[in-house]
N, C-alpha and C. Protein backbone atom coordinates (compact mmCIF):
# COMPACT_ATOMS: atom_id res chain seq x y z
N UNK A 1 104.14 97.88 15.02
CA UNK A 1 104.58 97.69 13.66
C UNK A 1 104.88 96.22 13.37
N UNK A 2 105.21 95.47 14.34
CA UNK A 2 105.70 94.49 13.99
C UNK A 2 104.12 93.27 13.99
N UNK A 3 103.68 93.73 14.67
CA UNK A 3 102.12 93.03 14.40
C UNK A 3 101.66 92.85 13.11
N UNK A 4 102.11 94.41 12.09
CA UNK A 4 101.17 94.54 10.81
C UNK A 4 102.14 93.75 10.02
N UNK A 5 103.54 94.07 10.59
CA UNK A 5 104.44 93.32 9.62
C UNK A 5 104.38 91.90 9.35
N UNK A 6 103.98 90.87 10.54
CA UNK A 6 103.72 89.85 10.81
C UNK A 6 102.68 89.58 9.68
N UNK A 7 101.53 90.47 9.74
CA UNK A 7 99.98 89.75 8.91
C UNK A 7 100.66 89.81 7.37
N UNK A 8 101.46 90.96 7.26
CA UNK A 8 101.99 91.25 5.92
C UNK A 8 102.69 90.42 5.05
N UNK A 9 103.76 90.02 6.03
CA UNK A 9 104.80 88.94 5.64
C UNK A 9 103.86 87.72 5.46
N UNK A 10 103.02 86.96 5.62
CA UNK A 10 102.26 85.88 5.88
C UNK A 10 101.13 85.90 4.97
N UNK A 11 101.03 86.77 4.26
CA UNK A 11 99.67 86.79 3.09
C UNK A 11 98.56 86.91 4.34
N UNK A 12 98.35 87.46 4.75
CA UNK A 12 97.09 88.07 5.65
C UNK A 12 96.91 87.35 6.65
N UNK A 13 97.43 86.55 7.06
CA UNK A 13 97.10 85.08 8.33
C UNK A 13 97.12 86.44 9.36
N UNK A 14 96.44 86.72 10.48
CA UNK A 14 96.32 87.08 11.92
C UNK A 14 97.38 87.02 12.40
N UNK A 15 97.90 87.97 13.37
CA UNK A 15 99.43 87.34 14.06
C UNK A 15 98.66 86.66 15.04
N UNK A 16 97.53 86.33 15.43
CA UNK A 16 97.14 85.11 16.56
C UNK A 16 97.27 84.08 15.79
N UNK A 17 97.12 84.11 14.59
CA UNK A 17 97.11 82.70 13.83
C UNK A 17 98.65 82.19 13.65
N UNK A 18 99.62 82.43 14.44
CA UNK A 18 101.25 81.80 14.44
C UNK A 18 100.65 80.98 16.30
N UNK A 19 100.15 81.43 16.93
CA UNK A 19 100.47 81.28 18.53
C UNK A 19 100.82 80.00 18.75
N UNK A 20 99.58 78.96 18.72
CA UNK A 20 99.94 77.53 19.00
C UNK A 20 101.01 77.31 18.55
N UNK A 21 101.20 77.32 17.19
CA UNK A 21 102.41 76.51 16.56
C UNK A 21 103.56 77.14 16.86
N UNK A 22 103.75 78.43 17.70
CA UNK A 22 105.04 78.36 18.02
C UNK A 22 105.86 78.45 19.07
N UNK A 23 104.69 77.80 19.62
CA UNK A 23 104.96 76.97 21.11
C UNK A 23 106.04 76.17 21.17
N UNK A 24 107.03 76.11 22.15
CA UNK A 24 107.74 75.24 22.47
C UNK A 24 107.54 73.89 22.08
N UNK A 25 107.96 72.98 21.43
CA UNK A 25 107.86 72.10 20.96
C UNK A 25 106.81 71.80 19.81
N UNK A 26 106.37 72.79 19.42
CA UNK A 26 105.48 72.81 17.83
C UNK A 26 106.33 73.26 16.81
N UNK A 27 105.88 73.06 15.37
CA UNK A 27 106.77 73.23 13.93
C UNK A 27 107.20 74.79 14.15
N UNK A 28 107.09 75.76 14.97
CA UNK A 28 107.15 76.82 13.80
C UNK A 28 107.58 77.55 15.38
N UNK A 29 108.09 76.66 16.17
CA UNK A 29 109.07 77.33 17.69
C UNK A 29 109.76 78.13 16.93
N UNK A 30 110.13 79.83 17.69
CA UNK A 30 111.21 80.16 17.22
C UNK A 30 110.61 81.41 15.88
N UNK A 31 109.89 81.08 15.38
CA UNK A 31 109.31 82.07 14.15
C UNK A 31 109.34 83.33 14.39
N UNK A 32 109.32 83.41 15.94
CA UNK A 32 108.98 85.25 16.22
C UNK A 32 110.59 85.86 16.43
N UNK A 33 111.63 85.04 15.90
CA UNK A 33 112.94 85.47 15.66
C UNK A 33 113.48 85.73 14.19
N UNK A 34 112.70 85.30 13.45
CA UNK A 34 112.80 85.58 11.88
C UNK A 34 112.32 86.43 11.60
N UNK A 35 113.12 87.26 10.25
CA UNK A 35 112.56 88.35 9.38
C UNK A 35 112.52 89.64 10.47
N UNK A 36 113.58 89.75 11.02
CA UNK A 36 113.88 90.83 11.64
C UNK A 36 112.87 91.02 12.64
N UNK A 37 112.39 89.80 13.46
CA UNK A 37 111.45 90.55 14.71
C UNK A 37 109.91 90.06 14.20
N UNK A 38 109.09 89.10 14.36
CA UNK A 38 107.76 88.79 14.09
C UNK A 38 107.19 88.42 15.56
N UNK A 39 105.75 88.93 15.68
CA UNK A 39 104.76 88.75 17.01
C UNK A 39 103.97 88.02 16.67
N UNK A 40 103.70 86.92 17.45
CA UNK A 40 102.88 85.60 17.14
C UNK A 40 101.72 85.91 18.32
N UNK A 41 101.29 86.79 18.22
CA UNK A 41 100.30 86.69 19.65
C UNK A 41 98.92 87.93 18.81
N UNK A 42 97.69 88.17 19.57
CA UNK A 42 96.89 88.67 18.99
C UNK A 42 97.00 90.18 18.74
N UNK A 43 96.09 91.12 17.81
CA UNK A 43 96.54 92.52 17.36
C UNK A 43 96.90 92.93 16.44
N UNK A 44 97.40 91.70 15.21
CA UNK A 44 97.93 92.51 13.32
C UNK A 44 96.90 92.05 13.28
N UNK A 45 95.94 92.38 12.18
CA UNK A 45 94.97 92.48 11.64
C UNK A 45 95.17 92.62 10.04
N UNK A 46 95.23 91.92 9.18
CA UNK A 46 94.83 91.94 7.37
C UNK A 46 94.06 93.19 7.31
N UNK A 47 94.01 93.61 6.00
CA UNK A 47 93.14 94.93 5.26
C UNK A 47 93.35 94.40 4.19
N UNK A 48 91.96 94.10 3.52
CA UNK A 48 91.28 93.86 2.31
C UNK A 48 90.61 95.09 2.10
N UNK A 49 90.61 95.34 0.49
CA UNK A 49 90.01 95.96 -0.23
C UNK A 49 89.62 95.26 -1.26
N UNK A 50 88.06 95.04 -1.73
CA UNK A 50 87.71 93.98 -3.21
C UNK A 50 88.56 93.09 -2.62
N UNK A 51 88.34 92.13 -1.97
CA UNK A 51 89.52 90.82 -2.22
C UNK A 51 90.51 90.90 -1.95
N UNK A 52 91.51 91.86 -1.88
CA UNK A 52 93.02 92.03 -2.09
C UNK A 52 93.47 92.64 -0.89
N UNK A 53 94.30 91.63 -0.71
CA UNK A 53 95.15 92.29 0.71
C UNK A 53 96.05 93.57 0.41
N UNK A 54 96.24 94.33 1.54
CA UNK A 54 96.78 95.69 0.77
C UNK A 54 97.40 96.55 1.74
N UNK A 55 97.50 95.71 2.78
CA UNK A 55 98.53 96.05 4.18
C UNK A 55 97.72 95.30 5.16
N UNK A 56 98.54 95.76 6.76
CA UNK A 56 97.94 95.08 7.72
C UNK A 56 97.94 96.24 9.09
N UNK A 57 97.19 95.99 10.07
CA UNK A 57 97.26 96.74 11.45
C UNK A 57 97.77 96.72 12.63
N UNK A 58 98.51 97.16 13.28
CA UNK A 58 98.94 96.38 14.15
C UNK A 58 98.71 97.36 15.13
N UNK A 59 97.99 96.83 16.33
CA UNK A 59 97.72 97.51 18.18
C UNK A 59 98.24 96.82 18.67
N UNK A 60 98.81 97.43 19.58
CA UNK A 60 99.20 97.09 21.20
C UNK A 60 98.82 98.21 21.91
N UNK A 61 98.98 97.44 23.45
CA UNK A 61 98.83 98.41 24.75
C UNK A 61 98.00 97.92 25.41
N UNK A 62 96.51 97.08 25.25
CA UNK A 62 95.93 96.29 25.53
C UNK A 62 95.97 94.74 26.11
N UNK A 63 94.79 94.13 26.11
CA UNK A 63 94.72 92.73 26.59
C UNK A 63 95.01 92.62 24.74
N UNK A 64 95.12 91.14 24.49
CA UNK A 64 95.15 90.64 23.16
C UNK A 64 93.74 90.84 22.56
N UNK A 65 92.58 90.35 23.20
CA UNK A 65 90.93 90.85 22.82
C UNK A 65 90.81 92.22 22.20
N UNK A 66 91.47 93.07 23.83
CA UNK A 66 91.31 94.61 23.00
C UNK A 66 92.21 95.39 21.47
N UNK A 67 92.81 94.44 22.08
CA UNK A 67 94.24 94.71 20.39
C UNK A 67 93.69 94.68 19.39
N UNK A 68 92.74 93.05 19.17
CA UNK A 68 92.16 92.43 18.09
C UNK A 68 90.94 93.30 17.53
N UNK A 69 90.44 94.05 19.05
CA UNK A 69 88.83 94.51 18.71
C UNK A 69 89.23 96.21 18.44
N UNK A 70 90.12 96.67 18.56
CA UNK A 70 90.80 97.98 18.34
C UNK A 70 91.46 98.09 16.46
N UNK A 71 92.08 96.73 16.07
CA UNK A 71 92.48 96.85 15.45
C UNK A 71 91.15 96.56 14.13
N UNK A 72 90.66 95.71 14.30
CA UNK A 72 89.31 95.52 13.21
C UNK A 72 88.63 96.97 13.26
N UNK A 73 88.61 97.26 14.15
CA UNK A 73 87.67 98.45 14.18
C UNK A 73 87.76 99.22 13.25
N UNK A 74 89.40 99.64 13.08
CA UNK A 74 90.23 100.68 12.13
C UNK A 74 89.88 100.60 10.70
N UNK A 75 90.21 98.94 11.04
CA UNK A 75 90.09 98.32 9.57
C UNK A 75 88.48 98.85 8.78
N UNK A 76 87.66 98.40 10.04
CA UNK A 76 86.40 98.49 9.26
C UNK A 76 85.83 99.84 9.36
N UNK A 77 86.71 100.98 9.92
CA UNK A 77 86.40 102.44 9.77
C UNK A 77 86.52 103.09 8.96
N UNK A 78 87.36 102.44 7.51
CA UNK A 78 88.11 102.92 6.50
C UNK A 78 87.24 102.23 5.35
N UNK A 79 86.42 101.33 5.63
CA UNK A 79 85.44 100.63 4.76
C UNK A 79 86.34 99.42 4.56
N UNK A 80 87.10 98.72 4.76
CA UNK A 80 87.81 97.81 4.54
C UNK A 80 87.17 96.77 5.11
N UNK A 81 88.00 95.08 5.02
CA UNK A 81 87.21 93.89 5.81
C UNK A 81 88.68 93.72 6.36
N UNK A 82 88.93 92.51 7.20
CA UNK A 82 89.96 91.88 7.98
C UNK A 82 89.52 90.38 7.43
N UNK A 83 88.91 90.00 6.54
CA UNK A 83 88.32 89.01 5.64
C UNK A 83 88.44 88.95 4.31
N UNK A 84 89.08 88.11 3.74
CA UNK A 84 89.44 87.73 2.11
C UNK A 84 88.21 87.28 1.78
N UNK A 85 87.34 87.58 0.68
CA UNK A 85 85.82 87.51 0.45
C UNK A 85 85.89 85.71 -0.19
């Protein structure tokens, strides 16, 4: 949950798309302690419909690859993209 919450809170950014920067000594150290609990590592996934973001996905249990490739999958099983057109 906290994966989808992550893409959610963020206007659709990837929760891989926090990782670098919140590395120890980058701008945004510390981020995965805000807003009640955020995961900066791979697995939320965006859901577009027409353009419009409209929730997000979140896997675990996996490597981060399989998270990422589990979670698009969903996305794109429902006819959706993980892509803002």
């Amino acid at each position: 949950m906290k994966k989808a919450r992550t893409v959610a809170l963020f206007g659709g950014i990837p929760s891989i798309g926090f990782y670098n920067a919140s590395q120890p000594g980058q701008p945004l150290y510390g981020i995965q302690e805000t807003n009640g609990g955020l995961i900066v590592f791979g697995g939320g996934v965006p859901i577009y419909v027409n353009n419009h973001l409209i929730g997000a996905v979140g896997v675990s249990g996996g490597s981060v690859d399989q998270d990422i490739s589990i979670a698009t999958a969903g996305v794109n099983a429902i006819g959706s993209t993980t892509l803002s057109q």
